[in-house]
PDB file of N, CA and C in Angstrom:
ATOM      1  N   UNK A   1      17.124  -8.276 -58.673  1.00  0.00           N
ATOM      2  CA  UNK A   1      16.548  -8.752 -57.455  1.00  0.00           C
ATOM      3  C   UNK A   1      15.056  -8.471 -57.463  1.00  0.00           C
ATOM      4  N   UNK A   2      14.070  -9.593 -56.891  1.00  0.00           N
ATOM      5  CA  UNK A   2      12.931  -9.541 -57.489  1.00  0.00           C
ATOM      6  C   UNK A   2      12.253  -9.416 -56.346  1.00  0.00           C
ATOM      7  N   UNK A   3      11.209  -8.889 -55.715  1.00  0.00           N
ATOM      8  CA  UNK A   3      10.423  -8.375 -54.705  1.00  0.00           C
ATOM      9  C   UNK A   3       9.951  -9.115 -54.571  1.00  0.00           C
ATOM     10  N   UNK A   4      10.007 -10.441 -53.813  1.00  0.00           N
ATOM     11  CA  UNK A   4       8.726 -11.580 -53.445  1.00  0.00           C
ATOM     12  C   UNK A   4       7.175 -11.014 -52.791  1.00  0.00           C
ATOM     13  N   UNK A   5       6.185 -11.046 -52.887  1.00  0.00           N
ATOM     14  CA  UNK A   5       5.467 -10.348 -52.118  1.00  0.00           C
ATOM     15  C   UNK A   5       4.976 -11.104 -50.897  1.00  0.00           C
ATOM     16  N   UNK A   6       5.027 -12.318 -50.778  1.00  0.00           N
ATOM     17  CA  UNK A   6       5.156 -13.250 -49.973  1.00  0.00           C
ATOM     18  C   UNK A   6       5.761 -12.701 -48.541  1.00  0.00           C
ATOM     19  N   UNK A   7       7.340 -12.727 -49.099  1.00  0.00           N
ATOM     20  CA  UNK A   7       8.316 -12.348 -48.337  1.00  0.00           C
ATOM     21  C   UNK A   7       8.233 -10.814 -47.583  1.00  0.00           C
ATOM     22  N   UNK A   8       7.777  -9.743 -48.649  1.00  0.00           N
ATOM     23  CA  UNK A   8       7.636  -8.642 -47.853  1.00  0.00           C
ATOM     24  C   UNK A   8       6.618  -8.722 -46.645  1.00  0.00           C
ATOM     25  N   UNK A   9       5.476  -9.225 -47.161  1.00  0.00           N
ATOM     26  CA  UNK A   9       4.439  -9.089 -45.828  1.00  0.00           C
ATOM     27  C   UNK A   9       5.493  -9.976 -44.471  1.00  0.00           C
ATOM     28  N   UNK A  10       5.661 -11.040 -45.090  1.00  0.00           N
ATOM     29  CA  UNK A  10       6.464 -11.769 -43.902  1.00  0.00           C
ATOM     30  C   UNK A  10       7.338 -10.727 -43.101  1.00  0.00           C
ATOM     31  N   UNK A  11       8.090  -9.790 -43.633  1.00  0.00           N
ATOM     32  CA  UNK A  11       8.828  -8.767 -43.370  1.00  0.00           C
ATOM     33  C   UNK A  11       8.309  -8.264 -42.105  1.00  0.00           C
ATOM     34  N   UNK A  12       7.268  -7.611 -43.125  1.00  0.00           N
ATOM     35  CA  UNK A  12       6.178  -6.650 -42.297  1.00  0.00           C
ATOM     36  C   UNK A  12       5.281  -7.097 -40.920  1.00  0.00           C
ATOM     37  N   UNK A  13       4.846  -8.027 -40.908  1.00  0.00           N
ATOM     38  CA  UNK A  13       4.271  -9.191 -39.832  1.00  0.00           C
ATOM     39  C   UNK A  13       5.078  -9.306 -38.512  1.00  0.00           C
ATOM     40  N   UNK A  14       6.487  -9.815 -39.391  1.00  0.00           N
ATOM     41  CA  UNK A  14       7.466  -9.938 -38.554  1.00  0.00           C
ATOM     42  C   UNK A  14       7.903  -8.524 -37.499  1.00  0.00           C
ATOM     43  N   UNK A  15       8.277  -7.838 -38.499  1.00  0.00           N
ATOM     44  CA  UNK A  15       8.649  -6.413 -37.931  1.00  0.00           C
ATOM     45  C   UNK A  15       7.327  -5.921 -37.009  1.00  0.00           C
ATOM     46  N   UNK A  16       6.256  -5.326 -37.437  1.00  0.00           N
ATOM     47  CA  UNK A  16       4.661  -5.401 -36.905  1.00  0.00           C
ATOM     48  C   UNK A  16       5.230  -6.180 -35.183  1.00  0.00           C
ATOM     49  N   UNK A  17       5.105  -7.820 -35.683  1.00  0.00           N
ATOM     50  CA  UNK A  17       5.339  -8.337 -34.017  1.00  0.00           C
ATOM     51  C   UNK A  17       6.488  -8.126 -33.213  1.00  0.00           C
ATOM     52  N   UNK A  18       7.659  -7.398 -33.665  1.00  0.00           N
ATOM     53  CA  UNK A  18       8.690  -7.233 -32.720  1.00  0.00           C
ATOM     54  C   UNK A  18       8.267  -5.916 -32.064  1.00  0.00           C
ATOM     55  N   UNK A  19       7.490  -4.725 -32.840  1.00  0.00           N
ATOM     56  CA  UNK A  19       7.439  -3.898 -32.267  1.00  0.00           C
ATOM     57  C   UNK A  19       5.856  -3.858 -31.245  1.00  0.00           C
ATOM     58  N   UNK A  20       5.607  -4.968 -31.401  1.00  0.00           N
ATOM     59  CA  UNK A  20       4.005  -4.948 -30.434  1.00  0.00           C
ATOM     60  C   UNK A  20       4.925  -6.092 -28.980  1.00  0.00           C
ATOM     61  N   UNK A  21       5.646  -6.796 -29.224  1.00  0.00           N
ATOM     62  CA  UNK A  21       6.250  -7.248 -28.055  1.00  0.00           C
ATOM     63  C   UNK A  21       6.864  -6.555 -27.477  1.00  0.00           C
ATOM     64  N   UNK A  22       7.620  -5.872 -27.992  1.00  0.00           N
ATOM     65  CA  UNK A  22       9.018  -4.195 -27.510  1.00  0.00           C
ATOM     66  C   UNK A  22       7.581  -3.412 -26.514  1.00  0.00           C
ATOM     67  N   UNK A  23       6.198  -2.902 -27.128  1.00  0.00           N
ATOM     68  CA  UNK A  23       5.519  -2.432 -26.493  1.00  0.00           C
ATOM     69  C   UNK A  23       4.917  -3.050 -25.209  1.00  0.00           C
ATOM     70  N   UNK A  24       4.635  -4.270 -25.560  1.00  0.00           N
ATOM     71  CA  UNK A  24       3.735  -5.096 -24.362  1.00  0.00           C
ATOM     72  C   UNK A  24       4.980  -4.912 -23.329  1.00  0.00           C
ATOM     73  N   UNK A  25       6.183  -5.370 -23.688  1.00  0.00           N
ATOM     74  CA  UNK A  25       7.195  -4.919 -22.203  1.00  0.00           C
ATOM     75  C   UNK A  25       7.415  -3.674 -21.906  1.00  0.00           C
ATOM     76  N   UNK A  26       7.646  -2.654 -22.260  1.00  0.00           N
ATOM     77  CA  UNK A  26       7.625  -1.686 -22.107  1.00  0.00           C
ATOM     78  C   UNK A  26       6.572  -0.721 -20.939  1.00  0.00           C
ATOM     79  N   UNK A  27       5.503  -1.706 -21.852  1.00  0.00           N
ATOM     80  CA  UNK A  27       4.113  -0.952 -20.993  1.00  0.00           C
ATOM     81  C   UNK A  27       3.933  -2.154 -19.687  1.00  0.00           C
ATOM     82  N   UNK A  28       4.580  -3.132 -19.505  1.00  0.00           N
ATOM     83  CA  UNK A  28       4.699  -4.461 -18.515  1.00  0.00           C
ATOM     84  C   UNK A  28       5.699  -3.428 -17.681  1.00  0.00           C
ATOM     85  N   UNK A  29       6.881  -3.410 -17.961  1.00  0.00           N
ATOM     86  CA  UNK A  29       7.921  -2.277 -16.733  1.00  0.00           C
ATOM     87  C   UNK A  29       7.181  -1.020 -16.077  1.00  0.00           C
ATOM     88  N   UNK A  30       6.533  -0.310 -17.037  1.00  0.00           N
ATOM     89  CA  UNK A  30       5.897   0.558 -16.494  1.00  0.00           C
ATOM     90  C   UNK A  30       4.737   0.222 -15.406  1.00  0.00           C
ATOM     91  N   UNK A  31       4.378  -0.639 -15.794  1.00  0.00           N
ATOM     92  CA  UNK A  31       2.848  -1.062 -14.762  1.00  0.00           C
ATOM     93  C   UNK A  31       3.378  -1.574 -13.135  1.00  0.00           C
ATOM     94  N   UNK A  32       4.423  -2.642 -13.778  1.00  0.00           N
ATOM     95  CA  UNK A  32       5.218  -2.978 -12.798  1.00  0.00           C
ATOM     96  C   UNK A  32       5.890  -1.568 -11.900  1.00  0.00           C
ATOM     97  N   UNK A  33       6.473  -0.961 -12.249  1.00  0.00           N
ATOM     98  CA  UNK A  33       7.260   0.437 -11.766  1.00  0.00           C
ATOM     99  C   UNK A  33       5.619   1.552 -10.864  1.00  0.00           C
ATOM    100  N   UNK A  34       5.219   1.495 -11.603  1.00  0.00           N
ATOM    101  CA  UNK A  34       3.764   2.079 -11.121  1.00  0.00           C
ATOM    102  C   UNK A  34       2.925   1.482  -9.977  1.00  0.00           C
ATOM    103  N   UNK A  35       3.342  -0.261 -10.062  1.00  0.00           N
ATOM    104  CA  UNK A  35       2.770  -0.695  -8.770  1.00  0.00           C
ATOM    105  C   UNK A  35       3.837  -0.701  -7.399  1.00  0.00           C
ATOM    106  N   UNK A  36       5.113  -0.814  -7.518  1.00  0.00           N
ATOM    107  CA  UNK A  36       5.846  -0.304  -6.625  1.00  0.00           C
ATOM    108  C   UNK A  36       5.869   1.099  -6.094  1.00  0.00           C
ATOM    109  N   UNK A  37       5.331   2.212  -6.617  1.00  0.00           N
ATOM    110  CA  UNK A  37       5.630   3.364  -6.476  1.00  0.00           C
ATOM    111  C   UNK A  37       4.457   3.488  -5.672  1.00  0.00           C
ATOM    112  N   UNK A  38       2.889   2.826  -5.678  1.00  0.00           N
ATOM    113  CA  UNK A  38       1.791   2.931  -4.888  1.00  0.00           C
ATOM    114  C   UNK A  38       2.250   2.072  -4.014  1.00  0.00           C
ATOM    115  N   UNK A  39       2.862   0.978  -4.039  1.00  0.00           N
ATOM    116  CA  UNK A  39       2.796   0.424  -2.725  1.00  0.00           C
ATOM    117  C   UNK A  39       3.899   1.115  -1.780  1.00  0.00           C
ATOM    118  N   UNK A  40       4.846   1.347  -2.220  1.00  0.00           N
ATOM    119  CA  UNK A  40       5.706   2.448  -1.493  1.00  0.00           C
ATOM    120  C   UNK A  40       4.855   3.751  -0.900  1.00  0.00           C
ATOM    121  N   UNK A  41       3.950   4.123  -1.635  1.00  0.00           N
ATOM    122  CA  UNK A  41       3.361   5.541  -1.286  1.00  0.00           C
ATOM    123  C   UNK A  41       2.487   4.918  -0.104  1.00  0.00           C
ATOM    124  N   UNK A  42       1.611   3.784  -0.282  1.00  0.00           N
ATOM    125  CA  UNK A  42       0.811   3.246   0.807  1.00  0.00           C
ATOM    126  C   UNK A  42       1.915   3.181   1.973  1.00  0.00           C
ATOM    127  N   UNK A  43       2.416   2.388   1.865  1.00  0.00           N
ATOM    128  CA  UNK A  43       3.688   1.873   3.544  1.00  0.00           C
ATOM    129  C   UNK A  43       3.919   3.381   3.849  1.00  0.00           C
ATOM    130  N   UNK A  44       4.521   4.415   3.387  1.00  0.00           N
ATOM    131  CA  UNK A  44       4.383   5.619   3.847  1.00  0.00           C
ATOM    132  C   UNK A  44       3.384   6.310   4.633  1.00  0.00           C
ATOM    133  N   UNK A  45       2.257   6.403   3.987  1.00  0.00           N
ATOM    134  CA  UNK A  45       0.886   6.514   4.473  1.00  0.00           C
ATOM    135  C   UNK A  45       0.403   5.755   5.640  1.00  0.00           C
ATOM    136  N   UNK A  46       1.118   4.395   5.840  1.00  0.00           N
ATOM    137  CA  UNK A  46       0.797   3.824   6.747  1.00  0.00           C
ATOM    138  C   UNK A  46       1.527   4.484   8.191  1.00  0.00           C
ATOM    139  N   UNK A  47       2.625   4.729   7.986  1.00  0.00           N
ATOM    140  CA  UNK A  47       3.821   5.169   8.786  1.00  0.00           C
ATOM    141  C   UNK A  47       3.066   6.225   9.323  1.00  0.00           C
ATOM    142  N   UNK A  48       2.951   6.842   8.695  1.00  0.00           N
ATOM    143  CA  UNK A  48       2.153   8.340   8.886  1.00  0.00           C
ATOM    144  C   UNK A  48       1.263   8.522   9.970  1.00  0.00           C
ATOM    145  N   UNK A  49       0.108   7.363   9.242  1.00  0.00           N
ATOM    146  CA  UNK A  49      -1.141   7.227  10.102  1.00  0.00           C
ATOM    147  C   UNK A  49      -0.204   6.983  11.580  1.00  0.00           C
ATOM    148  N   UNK A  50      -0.051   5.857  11.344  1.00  0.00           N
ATOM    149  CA  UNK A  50       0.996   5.265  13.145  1.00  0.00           C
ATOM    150  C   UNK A  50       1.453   6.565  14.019  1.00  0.00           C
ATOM    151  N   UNK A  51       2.506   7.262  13.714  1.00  0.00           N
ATOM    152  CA  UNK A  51       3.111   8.492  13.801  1.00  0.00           C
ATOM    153  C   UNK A  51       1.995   9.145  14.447  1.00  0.00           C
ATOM    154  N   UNK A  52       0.533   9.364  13.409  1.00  0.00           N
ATOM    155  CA  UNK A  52      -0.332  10.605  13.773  1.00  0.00           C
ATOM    156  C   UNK A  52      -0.500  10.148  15.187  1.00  0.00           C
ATOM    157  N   UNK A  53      -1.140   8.445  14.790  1.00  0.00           N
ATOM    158  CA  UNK A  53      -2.271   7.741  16.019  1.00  0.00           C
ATOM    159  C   UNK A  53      -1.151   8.466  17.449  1.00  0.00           C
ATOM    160  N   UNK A  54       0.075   8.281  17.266  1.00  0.00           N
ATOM    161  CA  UNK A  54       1.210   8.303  18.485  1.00  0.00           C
ATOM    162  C   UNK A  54       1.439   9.573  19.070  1.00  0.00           C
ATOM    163  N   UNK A  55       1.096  10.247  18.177  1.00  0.00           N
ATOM    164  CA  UNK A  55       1.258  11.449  18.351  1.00  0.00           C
ATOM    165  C   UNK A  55      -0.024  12.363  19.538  1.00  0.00           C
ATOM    166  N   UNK A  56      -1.530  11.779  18.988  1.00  0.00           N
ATOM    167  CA  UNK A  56      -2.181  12.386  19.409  1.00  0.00           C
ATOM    168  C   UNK A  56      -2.623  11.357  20.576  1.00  0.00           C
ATOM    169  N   UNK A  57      -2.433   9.907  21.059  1.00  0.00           N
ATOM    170  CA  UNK A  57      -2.222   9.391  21.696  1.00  0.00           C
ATOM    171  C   UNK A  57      -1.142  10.143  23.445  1.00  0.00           C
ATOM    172  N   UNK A  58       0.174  11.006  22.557  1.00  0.00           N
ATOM    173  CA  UNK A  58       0.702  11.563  23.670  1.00  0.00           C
ATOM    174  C   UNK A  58       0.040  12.706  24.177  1.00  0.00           C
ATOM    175  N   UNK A  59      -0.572  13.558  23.288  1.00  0.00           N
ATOM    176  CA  UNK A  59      -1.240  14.788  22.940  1.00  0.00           C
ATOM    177  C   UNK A  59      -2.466  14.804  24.311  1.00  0.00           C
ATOM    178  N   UNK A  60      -3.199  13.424  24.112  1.00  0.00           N
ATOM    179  CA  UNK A  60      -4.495  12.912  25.262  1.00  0.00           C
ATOM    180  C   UNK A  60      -3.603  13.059  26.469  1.00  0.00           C
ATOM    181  N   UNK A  61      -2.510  12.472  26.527  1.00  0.00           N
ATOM    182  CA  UNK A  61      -2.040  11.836  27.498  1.00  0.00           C
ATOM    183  C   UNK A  61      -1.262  13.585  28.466  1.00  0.00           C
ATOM    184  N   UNK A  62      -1.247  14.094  27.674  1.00  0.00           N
ATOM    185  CA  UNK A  62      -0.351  15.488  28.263  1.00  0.00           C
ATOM    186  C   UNK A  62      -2.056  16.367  28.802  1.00  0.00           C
ATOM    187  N   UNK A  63      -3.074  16.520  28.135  1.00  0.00           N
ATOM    188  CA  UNK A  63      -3.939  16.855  28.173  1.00  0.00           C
ATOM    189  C   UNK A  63      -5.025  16.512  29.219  1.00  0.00           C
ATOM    190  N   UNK A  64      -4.647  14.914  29.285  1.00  0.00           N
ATOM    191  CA  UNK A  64      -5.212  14.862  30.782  1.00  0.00           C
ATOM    192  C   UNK A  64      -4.194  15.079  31.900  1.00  0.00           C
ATOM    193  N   UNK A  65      -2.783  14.805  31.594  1.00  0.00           N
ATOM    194  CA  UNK A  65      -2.052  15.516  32.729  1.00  0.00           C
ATOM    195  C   UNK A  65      -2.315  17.100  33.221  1.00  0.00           C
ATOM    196  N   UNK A  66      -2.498  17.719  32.115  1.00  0.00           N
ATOM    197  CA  UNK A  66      -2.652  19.156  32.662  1.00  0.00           C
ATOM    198  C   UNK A  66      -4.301  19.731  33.470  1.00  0.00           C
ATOM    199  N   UNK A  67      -5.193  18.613  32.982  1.00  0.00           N
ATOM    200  CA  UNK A  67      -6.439  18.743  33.828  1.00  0.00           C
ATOM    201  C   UNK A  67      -5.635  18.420  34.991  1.00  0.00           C
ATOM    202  N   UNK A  68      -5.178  17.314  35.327  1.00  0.00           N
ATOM    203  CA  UNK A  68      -5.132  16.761  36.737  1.00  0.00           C
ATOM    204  C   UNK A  68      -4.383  18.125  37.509  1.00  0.00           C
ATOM    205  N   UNK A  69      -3.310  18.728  36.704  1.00  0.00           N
ATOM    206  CA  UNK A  69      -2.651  19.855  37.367  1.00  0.00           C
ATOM    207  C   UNK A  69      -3.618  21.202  37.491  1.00  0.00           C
ATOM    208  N   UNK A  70      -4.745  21.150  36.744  1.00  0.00           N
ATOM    209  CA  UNK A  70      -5.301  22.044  37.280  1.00  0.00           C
ATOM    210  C   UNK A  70      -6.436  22.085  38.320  1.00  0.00           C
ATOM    211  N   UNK A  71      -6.804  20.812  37.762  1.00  0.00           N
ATOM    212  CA  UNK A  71      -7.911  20.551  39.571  1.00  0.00           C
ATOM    213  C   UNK A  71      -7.286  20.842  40.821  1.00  0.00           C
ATOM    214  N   UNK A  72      -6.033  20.489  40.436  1.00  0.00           N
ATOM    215  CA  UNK A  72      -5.052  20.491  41.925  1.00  0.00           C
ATOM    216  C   UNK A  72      -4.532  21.605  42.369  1.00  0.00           C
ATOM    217  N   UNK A  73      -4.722  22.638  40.996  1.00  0.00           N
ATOM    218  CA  UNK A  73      -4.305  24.134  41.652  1.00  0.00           C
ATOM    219  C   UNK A  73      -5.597  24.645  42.154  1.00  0.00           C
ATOM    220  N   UNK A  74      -6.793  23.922  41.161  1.00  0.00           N
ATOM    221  CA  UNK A  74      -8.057  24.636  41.779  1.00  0.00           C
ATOM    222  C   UNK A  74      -8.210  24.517  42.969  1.00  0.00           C
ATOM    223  N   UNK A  75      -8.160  23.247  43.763  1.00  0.00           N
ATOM    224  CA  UNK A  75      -8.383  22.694  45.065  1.00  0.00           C
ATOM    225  C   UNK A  75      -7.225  23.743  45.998  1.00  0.00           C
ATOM    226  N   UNK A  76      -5.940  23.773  45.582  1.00  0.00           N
ATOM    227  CA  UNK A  76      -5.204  24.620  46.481  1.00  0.00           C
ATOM    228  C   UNK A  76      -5.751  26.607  46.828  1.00  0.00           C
ATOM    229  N   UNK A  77      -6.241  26.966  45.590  1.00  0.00           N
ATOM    230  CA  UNK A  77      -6.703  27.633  45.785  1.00  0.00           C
ATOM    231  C   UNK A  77      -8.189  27.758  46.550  1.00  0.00           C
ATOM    232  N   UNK A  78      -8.738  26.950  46.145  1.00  0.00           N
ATOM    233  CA  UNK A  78     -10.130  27.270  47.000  1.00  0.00           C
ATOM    234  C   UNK A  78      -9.577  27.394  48.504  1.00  0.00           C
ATOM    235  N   UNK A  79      -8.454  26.207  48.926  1.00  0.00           N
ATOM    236  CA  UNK A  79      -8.303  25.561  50.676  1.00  0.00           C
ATOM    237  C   UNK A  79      -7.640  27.002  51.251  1.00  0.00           C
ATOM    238  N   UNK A  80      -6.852  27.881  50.164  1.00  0.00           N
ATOM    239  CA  UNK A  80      -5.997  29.264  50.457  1.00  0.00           C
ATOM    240  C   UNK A  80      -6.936  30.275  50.716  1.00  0.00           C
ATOM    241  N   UNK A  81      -8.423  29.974  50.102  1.00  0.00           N
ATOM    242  CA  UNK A  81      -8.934  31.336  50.003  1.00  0.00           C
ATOM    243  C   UNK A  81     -10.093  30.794  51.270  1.00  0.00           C
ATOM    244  N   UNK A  82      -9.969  30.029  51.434  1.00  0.00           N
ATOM    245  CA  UNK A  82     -11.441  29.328  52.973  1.00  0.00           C
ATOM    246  C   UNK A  82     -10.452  29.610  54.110  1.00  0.00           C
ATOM    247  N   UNK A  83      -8.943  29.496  54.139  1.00  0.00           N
ATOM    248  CA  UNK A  83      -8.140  30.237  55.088  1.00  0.00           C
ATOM    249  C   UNK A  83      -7.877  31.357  55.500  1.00  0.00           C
ATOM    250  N   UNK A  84      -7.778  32.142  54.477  1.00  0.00           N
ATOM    251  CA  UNK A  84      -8.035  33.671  54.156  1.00  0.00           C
ATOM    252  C   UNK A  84      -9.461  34.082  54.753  1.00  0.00           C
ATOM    253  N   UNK A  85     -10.131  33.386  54.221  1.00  0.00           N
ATOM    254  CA  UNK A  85     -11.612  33.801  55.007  1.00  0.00           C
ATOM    255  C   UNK A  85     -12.145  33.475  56.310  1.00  0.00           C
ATOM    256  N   UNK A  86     -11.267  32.649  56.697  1.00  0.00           N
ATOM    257  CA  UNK A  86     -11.370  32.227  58.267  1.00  0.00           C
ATOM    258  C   UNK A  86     -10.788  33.477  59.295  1.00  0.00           C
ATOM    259  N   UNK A  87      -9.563  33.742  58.516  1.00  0.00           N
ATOM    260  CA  UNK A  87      -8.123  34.722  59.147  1.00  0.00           C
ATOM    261  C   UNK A  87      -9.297  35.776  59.759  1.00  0.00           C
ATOM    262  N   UNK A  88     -10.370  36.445  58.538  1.00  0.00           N
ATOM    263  CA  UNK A  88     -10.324  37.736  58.536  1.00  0.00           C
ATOM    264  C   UNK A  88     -11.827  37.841  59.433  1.00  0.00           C
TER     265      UNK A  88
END
């Protein structure tokens, strides 16, 4: 059996391009897999942000409730202590 040399490179070429296509997909799944995993991480991040905005949205909202409750104790107290000072 006689070694064509023809034939070997053909071999080799051949073999050479199966394993550079095996790579180009390989490294194609991965890129692909890598861009799902950021866009997943973004929509998360987005959630997040929302969540925070809602959060500190209630946060204002409790914060000016408790001013309003305290002007209103302030005012009761001042009207308690101008009574007190009338009494005496």
């Amino acid at each position: 059996m006689a070694d064509d040399p023809a034939g070997v490179w053909a071999a080799g070429l051949g073999t050479a391009g199966f394993f550079a296509v095996l790579i180009v997909i390989i490294w194609q799944i991965a890129a692909t897999w890598r861009a799902r995993m950021l866009a997943s991480r973004e929509q998360q991040y987005k959630q997040l942000a929302e969540k925070y905005a809602q959060l500190l949205e209630d946060n204002v909202e409790l914060h000016r409730k408790s001013i309003e409750e305290l002007t209103q104790a302030r005012r009761s107290i001042a009207s308690m202590e101008k009574m007190m000072r009338e009494i005496e």
